[in-house]
Protein backbone atom coordinates (compact mmCIF):
# COMPACT_ATOMS: atom_id res chain seq x y z
CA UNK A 1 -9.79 6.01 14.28
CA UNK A 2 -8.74 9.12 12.47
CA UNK A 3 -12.44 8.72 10.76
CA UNK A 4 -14.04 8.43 14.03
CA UNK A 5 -12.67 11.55 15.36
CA UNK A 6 -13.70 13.37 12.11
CA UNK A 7 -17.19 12.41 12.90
CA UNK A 8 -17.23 13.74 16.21
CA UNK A 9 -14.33 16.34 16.66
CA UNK A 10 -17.22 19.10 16.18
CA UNK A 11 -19.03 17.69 19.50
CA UNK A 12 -16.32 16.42 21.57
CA UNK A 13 -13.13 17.97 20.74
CA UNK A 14 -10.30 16.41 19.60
CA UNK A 15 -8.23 15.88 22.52
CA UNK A 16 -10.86 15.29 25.02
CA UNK A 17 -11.77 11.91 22.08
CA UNK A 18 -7.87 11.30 22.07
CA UNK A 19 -8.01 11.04 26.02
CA UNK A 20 -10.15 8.15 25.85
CA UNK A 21 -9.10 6.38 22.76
CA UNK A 22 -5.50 4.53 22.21
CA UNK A 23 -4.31 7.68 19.33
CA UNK A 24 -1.90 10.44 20.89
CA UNK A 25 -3.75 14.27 19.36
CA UNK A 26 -0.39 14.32 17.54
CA UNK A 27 -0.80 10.91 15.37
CA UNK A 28 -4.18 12.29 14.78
CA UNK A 29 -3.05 15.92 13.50
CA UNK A 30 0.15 14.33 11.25
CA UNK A 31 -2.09 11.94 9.59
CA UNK A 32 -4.46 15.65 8.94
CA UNK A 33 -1.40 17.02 7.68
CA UNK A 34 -0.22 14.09 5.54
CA UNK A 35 -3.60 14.47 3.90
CA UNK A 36 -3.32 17.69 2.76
CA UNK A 37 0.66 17.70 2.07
CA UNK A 38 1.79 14.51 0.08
CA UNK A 39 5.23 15.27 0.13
CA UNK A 40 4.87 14.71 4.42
CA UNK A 41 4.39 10.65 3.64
CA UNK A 42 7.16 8.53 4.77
CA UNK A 43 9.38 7.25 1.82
CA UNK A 44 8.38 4.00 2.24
CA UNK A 45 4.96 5.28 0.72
CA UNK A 46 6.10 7.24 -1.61
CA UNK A 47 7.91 4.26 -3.01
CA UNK A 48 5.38 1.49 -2.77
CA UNK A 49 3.34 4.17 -4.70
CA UNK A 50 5.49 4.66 -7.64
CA UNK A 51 6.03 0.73 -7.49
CA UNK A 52 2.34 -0.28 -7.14
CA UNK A 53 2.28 1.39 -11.16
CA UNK A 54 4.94 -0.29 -12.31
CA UNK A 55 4.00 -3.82 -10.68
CA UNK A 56 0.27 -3.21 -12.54
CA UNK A 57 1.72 -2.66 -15.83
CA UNK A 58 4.11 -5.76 -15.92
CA UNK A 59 0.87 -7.68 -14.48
CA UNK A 60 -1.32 -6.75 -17.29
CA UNK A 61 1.07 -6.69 -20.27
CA UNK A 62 1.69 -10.51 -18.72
CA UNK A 63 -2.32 -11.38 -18.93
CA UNK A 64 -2.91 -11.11 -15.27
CA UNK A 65 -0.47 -14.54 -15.57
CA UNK A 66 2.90 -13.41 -13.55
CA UNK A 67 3.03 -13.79 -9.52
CA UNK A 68 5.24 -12.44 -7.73
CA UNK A 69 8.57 -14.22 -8.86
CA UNK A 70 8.35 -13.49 -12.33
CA UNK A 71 7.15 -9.96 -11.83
CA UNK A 72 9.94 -9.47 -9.67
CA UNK A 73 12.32 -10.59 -12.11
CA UNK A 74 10.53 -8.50 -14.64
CA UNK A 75 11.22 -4.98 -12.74
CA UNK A 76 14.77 -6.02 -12.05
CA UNK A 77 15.10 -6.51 -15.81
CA UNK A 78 14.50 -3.08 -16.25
CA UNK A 79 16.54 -1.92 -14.24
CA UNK A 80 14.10 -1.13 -11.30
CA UNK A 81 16.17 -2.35 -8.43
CA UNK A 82 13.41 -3.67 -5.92
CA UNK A 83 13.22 -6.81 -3.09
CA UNK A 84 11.34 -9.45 -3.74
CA UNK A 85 9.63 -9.47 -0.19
CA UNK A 86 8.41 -6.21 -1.51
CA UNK A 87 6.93 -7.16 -4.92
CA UNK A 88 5.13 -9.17 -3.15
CA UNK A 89 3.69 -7.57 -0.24
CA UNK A 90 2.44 -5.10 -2.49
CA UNK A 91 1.06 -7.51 -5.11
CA UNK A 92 -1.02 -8.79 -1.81
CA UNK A 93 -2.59 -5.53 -0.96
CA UNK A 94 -3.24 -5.18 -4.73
CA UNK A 95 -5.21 -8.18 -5.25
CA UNK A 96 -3.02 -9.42 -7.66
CA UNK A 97 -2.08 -13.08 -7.82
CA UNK A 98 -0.07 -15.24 -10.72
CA UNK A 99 -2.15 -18.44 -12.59
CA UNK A 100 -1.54 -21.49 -11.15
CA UNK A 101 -0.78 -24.35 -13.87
CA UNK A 102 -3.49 -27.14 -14.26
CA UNK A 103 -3.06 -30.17 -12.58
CA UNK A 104 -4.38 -32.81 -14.59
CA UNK A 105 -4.68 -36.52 -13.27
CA UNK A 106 -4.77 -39.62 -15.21
């Protein structure tokens, strides 16, 4: 939505657009502000930045082979102290998925 009013603040205005969409002006001006200012992100952000790095690296140094279990146990080896509900939310929104074994049949 925030897109949307971008397009057509310059026409419409951005409270008049606000008026008749579900977005209050001020959602639409924080999420301007968060934009331009980092640092205004929620901590839950911030976080599942600094942990979407870490969760790629232990991915790759594992051949693309570790799902969410073993990468879990992996960060909590070193000492990064993180759920596993987490780990794997964010492995989700990353793409990223573990190799299943083979199943062979006889």
């Amino acid at each position: 939505m925030v897109d949307y009013i971008d397009r057509h603040k310059d026409r419409f205005g951005v409270e008049p657009i606000c008026r008749m969409l579900p977005i209050a002006p001020s959602t639409y001006y924080e999420v301007k502000a968060r934009e331009l200012d980092p640092s205004r992100l929620p901590a839950r952000h911030r976080r599942d930045a600094e942990l979407r790095s870490h969760i790629q690296r232990v991915w790759q140094e594992n051949f693309c082979a570790y799902g969410a279990r073993k990468t879990w146990k992996q960060l909590n080896r070193e000492k990064l102290t993180v759920a596993h509900c987490t780990v794997r939310r964010l492995m989700k929104q990353m793409g990223f998925s573990g190799l299943r074994a083979a199943r062979h049949s006889r």
